[in-house]
N, C-alpha and C. Protein backbone atom coordinates (compact mmCIF):
# COMPACT_ATOMS: atom_id res chain seq x y z
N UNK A 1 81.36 46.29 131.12
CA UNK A 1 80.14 45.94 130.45
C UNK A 1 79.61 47.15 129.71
N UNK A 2 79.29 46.67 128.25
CA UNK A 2 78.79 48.24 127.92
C UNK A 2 77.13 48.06 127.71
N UNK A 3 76.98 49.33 127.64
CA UNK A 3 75.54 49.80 127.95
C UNK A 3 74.34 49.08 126.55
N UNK A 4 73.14 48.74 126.28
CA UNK A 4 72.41 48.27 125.34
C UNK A 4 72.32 49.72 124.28
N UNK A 5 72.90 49.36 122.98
CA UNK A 5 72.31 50.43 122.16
C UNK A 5 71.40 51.22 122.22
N UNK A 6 69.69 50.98 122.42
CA UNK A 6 69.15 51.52 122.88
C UNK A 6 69.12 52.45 123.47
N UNK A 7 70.02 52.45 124.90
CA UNK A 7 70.13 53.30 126.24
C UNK A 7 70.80 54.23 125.65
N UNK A 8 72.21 53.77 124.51
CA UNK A 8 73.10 54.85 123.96
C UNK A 8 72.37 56.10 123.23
N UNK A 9 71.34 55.52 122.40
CA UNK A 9 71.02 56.12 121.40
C UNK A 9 69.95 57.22 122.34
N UNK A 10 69.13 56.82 123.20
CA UNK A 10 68.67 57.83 123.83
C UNK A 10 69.25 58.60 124.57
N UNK A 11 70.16 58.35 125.55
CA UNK A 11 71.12 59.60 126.18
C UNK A 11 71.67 60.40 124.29
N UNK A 12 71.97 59.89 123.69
CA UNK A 12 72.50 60.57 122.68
C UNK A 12 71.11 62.01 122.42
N UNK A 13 70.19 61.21 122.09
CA UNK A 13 68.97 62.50 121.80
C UNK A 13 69.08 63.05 122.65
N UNK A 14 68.76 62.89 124.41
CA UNK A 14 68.82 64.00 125.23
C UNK A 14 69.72 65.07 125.42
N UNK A 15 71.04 64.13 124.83
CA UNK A 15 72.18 65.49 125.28
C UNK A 15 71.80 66.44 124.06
N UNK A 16 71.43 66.28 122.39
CA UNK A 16 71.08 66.79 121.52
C UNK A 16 70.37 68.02 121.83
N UNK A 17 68.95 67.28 122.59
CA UNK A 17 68.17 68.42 122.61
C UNK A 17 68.59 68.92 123.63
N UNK A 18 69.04 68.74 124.61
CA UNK A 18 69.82 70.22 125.48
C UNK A 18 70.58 71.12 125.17
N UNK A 19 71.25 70.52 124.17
CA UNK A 19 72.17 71.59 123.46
C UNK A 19 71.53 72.02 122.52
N UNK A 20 70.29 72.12 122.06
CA UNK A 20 69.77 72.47 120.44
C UNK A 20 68.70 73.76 121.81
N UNK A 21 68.30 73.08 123.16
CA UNK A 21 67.54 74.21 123.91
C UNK A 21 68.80 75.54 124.07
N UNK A 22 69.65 75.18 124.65
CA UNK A 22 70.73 76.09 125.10
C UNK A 22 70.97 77.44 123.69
N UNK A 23 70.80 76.68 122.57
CA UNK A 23 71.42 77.66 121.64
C UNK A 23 70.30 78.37 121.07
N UNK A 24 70.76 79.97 120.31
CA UNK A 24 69.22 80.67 120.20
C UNK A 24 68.73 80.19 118.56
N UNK A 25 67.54 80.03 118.73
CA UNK A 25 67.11 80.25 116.92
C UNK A 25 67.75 81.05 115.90
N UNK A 26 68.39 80.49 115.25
CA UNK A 26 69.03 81.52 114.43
C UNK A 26 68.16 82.46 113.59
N UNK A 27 67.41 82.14 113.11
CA UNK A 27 65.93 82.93 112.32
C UNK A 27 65.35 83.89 113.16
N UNK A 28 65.25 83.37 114.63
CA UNK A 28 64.80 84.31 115.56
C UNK A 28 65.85 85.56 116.00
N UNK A 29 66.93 85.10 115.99
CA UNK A 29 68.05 86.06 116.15
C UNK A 29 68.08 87.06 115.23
N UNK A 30 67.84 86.74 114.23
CA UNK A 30 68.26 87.74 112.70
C UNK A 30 67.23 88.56 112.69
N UNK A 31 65.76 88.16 113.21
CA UNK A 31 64.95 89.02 113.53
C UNK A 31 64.96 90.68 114.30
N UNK A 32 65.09 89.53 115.65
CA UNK A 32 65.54 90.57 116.52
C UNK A 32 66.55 91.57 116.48
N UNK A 33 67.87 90.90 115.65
CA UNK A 33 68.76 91.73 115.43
C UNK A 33 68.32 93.02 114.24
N UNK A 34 67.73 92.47 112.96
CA UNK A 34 66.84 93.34 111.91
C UNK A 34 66.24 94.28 112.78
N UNK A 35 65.54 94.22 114.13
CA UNK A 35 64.50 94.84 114.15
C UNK A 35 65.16 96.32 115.10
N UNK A 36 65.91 95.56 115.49
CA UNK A 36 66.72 96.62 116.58
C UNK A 36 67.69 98.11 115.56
N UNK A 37 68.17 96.89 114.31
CA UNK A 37 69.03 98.02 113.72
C UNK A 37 67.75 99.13 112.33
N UNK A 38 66.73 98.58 112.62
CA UNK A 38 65.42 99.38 112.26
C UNK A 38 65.27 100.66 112.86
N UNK A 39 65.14 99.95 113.94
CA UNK A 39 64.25 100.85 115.30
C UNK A 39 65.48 102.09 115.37
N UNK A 40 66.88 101.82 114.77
CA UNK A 40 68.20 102.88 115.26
C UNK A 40 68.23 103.76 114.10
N UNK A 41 68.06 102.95 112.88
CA UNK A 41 68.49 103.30 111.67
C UNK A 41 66.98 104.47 110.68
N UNK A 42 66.10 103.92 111.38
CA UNK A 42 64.88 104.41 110.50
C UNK A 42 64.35 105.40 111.15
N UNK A 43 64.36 106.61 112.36
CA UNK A 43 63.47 107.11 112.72
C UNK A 43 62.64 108.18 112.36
N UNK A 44 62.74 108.02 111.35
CA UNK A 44 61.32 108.28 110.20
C UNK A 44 60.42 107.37 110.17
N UNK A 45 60.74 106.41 110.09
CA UNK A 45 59.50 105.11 110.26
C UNK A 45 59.03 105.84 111.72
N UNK A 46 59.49 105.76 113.00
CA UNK A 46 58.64 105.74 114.07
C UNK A 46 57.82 107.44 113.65
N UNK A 47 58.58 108.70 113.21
CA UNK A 47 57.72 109.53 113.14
C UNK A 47 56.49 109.11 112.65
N UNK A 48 56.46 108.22 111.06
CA UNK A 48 55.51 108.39 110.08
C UNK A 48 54.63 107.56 111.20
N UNK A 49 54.91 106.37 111.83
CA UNK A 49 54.16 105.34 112.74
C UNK A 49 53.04 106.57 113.24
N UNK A 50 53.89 107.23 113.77
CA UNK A 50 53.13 107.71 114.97
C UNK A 50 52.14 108.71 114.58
N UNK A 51 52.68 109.58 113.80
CA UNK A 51 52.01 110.76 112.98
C UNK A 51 50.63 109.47 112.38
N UNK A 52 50.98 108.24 111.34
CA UNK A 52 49.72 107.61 111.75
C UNK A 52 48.57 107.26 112.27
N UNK A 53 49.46 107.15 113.56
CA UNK A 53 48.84 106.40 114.83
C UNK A 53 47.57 107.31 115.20
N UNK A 54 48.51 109.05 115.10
CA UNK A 54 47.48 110.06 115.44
C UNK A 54 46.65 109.79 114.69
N UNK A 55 46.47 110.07 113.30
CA UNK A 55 45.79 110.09 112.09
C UNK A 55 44.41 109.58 112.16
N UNK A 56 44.83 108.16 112.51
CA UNK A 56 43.67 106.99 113.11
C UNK A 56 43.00 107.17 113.82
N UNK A 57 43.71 108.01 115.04
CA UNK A 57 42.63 107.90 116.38
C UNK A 57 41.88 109.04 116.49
N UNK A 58 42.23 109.99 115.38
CA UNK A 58 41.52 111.19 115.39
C UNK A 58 40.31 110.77 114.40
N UNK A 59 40.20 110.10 113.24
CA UNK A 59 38.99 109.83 112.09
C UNK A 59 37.98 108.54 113.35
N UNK A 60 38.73 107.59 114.39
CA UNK A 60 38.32 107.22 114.62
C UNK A 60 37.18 107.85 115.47
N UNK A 61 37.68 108.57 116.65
CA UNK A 61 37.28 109.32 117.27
C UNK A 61 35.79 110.44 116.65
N UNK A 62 36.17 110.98 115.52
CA UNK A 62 35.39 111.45 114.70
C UNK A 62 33.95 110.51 114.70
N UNK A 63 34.18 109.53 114.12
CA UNK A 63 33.08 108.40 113.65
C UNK A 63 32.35 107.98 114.75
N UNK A 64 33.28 107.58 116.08
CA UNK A 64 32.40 107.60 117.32
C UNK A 64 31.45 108.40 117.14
N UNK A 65 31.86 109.64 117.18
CA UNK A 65 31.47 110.98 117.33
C UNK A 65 29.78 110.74 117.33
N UNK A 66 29.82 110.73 115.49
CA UNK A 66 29.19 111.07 114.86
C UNK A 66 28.05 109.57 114.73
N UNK A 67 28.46 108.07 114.87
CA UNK A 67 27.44 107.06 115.05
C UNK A 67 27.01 106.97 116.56
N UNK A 68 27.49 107.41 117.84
CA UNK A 68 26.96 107.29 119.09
C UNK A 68 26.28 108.55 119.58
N UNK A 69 25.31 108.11 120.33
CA UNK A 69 24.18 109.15 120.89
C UNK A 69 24.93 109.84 121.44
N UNK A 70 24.41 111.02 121.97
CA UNK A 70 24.77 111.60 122.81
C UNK A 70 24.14 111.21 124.06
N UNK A 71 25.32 111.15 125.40
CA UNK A 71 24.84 111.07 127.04
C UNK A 71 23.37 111.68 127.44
N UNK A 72 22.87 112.64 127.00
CA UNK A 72 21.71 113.76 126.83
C UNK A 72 20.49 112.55 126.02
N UNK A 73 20.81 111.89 125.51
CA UNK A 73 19.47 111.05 124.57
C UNK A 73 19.61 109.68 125.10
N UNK A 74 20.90 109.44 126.19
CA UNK A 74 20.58 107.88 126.78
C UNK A 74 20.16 108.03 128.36
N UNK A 75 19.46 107.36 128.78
CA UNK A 75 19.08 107.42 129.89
C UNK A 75 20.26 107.35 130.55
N UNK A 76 20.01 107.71 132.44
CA UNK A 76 21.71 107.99 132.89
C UNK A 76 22.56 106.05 132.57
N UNK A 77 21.01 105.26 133.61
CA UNK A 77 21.59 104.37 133.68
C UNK A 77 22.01 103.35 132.33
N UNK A 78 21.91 103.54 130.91
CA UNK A 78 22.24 102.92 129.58
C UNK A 78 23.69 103.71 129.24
N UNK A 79 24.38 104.71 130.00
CA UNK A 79 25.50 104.63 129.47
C UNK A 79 26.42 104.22 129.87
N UNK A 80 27.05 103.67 129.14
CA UNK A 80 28.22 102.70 129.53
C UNK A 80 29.77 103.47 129.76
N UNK A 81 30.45 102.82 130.32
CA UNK A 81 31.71 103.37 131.19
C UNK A 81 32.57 102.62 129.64
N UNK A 82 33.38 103.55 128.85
CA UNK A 82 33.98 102.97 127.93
C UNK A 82 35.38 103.34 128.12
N UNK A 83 36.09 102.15 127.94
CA UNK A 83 37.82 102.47 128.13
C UNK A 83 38.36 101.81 126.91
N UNK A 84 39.11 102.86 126.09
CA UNK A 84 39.89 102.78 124.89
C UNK A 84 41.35 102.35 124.91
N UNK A 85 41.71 101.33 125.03
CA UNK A 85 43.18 101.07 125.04
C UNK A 85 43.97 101.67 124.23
N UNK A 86 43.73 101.47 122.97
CA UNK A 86 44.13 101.72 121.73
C UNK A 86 44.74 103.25 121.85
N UNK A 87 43.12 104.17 122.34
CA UNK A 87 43.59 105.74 123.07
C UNK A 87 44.50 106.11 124.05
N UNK A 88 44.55 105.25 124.91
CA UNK A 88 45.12 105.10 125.85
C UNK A 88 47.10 104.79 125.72
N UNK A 89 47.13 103.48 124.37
CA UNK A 89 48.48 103.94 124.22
C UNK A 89 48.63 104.48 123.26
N UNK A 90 47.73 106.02 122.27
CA UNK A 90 48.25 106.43 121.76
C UNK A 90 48.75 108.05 122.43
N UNK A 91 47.96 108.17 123.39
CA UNK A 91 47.71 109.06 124.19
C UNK A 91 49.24 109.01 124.83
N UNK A 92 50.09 108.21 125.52
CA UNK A 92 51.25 107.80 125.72
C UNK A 92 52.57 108.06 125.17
N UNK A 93 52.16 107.64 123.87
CA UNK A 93 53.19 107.75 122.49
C UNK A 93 53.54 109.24 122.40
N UNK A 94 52.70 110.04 122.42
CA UNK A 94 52.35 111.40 121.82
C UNK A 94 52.95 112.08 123.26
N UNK A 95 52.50 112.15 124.64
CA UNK A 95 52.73 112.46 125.50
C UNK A 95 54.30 112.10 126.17
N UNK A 96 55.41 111.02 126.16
CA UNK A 96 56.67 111.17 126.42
C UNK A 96 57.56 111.96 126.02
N UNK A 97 58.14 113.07 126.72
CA UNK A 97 59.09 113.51 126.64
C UNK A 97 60.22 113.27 125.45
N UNK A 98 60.59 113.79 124.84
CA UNK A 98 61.74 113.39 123.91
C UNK A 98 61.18 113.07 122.50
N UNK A 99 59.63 112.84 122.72
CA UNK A 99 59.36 111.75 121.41
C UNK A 99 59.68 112.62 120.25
N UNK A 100 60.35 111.46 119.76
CA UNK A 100 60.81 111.85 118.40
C UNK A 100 60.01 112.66 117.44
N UNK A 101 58.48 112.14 117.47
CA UNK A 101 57.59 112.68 116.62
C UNK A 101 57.58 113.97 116.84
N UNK A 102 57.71 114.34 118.06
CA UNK A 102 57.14 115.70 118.21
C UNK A 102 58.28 116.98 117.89
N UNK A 103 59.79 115.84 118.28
CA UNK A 103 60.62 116.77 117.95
C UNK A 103 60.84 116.84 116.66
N UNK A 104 60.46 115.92 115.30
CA UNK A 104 60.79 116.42 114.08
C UNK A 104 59.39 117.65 113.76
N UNK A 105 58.35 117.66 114.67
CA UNK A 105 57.58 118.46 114.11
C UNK A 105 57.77 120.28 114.50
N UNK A 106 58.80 120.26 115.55
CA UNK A 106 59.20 121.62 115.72
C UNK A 106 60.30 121.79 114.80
N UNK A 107 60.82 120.95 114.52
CA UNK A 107 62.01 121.43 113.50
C UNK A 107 61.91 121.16 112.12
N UNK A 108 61.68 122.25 111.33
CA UNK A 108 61.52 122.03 110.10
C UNK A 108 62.54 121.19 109.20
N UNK A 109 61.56 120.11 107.79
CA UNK A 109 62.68 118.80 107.55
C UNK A 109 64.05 119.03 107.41
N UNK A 110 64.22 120.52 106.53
CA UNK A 110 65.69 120.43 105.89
C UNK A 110 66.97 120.96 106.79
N UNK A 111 66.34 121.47 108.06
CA UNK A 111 66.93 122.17 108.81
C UNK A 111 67.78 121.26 110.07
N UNK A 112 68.43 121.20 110.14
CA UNK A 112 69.72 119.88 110.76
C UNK A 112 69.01 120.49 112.32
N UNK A 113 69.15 119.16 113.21
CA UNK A 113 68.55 119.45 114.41
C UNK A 113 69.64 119.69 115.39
N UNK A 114 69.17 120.64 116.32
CA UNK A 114 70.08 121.39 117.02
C UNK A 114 70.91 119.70 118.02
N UNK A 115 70.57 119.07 118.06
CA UNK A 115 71.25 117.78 119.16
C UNK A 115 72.19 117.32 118.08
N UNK A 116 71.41 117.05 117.13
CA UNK A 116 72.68 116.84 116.02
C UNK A 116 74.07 117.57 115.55
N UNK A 117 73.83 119.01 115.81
CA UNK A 117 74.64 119.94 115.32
C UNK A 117 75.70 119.57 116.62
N UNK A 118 74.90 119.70 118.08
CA UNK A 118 75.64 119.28 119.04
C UNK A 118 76.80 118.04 119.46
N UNK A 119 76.03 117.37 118.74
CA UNK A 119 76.86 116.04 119.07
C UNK A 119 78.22 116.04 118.11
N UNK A 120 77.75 116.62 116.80
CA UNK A 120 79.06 116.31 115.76
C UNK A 120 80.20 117.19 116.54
N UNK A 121 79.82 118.57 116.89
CA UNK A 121 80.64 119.60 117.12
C UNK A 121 81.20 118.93 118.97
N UNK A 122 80.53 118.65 119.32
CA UNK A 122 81.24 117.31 120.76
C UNK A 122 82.41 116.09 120.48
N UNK A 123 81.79 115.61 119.20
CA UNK A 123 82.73 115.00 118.66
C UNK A 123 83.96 115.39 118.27
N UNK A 124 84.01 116.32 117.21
CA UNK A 124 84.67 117.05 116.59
C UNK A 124 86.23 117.71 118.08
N UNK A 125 85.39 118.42 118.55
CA UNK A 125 86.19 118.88 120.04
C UNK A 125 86.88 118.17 120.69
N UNK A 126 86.45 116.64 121.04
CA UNK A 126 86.98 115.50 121.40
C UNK A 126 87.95 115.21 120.52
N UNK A 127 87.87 114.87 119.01
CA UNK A 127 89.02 114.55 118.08
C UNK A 127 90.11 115.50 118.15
N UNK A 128 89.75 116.68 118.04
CA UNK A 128 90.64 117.49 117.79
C UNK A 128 91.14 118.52 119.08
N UNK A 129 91.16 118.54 120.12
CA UNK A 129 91.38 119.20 121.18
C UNK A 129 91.03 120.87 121.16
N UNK A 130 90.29 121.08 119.66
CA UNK A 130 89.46 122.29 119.83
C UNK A 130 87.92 122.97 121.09
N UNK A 131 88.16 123.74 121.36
CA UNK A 131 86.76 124.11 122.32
C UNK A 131 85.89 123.99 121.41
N UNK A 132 84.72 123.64 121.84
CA UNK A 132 83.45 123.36 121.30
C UNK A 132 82.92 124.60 120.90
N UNK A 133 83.30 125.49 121.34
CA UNK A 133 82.92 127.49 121.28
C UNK A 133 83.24 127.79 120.23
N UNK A 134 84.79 127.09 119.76
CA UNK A 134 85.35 127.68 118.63
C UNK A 134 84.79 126.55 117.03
N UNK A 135 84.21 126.19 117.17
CA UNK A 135 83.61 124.77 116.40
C UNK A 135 82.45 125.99 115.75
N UNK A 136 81.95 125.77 114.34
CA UNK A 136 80.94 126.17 114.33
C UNK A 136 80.22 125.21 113.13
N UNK A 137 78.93 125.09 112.95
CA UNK A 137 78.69 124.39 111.94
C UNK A 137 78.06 124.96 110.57
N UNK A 138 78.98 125.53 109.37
CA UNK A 138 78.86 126.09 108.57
C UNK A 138 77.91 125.27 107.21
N UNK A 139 77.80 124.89 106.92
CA UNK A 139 76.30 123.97 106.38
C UNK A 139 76.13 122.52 106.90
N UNK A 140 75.03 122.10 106.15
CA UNK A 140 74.53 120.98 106.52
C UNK A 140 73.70 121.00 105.66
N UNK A 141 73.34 119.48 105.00
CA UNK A 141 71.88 119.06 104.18
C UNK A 141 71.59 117.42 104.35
N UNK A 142 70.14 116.92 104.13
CA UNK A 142 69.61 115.71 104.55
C UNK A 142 70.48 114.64 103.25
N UNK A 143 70.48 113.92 103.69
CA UNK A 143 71.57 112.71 102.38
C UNK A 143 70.74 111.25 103.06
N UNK A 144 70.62 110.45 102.36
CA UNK A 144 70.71 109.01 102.32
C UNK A 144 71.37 108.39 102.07
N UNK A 145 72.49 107.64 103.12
CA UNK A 145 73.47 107.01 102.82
C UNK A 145 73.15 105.59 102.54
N UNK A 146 74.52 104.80 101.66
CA UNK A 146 73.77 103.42 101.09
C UNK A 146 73.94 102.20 101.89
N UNK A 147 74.19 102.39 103.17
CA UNK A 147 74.40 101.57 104.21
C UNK A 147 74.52 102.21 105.62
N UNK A 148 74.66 100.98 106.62
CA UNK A 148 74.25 101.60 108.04
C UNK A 148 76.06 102.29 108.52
N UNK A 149 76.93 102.20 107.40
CA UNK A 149 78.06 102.67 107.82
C UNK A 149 78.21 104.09 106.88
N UNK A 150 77.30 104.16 106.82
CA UNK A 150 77.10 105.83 106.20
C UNK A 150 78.24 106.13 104.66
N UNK A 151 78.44 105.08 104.25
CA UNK A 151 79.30 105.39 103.12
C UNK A 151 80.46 105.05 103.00
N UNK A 152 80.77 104.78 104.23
CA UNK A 152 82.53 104.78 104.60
C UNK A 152 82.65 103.69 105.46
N UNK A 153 82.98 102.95 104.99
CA UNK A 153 83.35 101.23 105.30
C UNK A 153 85.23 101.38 106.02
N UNK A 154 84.99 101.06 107.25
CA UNK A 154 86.64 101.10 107.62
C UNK A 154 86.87 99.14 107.89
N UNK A 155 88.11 99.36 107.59
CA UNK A 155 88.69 97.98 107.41
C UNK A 155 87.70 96.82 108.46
N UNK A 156 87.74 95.51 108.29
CA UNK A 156 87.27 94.49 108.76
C UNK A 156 86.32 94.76 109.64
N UNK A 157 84.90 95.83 108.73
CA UNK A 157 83.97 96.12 109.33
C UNK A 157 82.91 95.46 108.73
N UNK A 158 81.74 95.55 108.90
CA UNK A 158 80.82 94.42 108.62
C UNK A 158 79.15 95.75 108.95
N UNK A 159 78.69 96.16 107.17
CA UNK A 159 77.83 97.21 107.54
C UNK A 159 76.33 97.02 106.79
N UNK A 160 75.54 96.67 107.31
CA UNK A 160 74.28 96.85 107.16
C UNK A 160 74.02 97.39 105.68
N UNK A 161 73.38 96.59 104.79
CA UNK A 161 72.71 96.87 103.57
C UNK A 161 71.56 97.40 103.52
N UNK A 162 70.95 98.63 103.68
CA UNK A 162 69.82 99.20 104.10
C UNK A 162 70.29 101.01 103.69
N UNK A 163 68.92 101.82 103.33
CA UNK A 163 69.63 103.05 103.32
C UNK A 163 69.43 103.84 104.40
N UNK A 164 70.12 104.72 104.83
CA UNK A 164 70.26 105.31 105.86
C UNK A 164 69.86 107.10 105.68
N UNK A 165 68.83 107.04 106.47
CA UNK A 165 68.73 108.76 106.25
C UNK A 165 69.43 109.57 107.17
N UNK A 166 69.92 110.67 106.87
CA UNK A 166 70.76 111.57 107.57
C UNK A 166 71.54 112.84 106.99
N UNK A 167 72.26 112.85 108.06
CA UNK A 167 73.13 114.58 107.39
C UNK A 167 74.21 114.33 106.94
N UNK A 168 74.68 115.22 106.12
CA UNK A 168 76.23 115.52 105.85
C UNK A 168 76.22 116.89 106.86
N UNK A 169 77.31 116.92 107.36
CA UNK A 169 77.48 118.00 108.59
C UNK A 169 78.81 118.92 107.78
N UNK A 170 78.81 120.44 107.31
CA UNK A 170 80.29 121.07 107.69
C UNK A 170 80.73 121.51 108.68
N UNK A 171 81.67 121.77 108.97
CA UNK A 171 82.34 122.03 110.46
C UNK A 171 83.62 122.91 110.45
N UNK A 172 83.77 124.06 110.85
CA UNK A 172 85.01 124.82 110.20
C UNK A 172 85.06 125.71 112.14
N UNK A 173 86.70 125.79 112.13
CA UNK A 173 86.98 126.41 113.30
C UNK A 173 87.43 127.63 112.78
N UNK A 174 87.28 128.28 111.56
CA UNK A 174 88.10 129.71 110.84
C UNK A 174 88.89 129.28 109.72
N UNK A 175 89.93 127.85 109.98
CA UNK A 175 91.22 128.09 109.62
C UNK A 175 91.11 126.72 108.67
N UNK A 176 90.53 125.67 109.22
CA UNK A 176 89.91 124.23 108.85
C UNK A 176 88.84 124.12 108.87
N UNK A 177 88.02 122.58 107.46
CA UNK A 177 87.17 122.59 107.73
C UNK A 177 86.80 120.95 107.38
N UNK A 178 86.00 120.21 108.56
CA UNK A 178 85.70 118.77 108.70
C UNK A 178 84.15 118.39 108.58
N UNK A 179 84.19 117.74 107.66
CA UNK A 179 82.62 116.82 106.69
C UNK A 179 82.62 115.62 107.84
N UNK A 180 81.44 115.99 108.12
CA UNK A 180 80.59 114.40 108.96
C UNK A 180 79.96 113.88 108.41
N UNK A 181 79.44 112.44 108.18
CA UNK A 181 78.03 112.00 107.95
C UNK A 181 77.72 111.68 109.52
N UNK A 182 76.16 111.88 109.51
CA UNK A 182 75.65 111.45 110.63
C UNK A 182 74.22 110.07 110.07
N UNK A 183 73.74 109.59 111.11
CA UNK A 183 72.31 109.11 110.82
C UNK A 183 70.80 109.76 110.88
N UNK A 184 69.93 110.14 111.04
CA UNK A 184 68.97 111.32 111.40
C UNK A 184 69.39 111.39 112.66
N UNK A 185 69.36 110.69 113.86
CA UNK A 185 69.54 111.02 114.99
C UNK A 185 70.93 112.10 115.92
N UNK A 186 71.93 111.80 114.57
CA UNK A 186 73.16 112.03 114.92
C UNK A 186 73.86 111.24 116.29
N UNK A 187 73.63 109.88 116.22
CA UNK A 187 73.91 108.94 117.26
C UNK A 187 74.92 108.02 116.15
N UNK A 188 75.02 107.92 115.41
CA UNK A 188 76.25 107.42 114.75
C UNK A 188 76.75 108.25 113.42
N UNK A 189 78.11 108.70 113.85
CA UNK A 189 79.08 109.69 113.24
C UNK A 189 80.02 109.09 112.22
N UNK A 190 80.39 109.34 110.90
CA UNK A 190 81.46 109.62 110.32
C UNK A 190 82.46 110.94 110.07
N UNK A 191 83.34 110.51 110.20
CA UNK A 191 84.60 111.54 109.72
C UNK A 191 84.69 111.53 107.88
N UNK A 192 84.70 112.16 107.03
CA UNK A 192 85.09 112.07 105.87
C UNK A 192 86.38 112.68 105.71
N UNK A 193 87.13 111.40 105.11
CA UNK A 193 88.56 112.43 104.65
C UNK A 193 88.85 113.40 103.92
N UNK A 194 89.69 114.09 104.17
CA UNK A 194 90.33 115.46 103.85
C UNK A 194 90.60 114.90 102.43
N UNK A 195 90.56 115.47 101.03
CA UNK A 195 90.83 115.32 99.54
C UNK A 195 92.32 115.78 99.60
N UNK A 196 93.00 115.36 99.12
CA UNK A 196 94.43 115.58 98.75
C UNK A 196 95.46 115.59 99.48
């Protein structure tokens, strides 16, 4: 006996929408995915964010300043217990260890950052079974590459249309000498080939 159309057509929608729940938003995906290869690719955006962020909370702070009484002209019991979130996570931002902001502000822009210099010349040692001692890094300058693969597209790769700020790295052990691109962070490396 088979089942009344009806009955068909609704198990049909349910299994639909279980499978339309199971799978992710694709719009939402492309997001998330955009936002992640941002957050890797741009960290100049988070400096400028943050260097911002300060910016704000210092004019804000100011203006308090300068439109609220002073504790001295309000009676004890009219002053109020005030908690600034806003201060609170910028106060945070500024205060973790590592933050980026603070480390581009000890190192001057054009000057390649010592983790960076590190990592290529780690790399470099690893490729080539040279000591890292004997590695040295003989220039370096800031470049914007025209994608998240720094210029150099290797076969059935798939690279981010966006520009990329970062270094060109030299690298010479005395005798040889090997061109990197990096990203600002020096967390993703190219090799450039040798000419001729």
């Amino acid at each position: 006996m088979s089942k009344p159309i009806s009955e068909n057509n609704s198990n049909n929608s349910q299994n639909s929408q279980k499978r339309a729940q199971k799978q992710p938003n694709p719009l939402m995906l492309a997001l998330v995915l955009t936002g992640i290869l941002a957050w890797e690719m741009y960290p100049a955006l988070i400096h400028t964010a943050a260097a911002n962020a300060g910016a704000i909370k210092n004019s804000l702070a100011q203006r308090e300043s300068q439109e609220q009484p002073t504790p001295q002209q309000l009676p004890a019991a009219a002053v109020p217990k005030k908690i600034n979130s806003s201060g609170l996570a910028l106060n945070s931002l500024n205060s973790e260890p590592g933050n980026f902001a603070e480390g581009t502000r000890q190192n001057p822009p054009n000057q390649l950052p010592a983790t960076v210099a590190a990592t290529v010349i780690q790399e470099l040692s690893r490729q080539t079974g040279i000591a890292a001692d004997k590695l040295k890094v003989t220039e370096s300058s800031r470049q914007s590459w025209p994608n998240t693969c720094l210029g150099i597209v290797k076969a059935d790769e798939i690279c981010g249309q966006m520009i990329v700020e970062g270094w060109r790295v030299v690298v010479s052990d005395g005798r040889q000498t090997w061109v990197y691109r990096t990203n600002a962070r020096g967390n993703v490396l190219r090799l450039e080939k040798k000419a001729g």
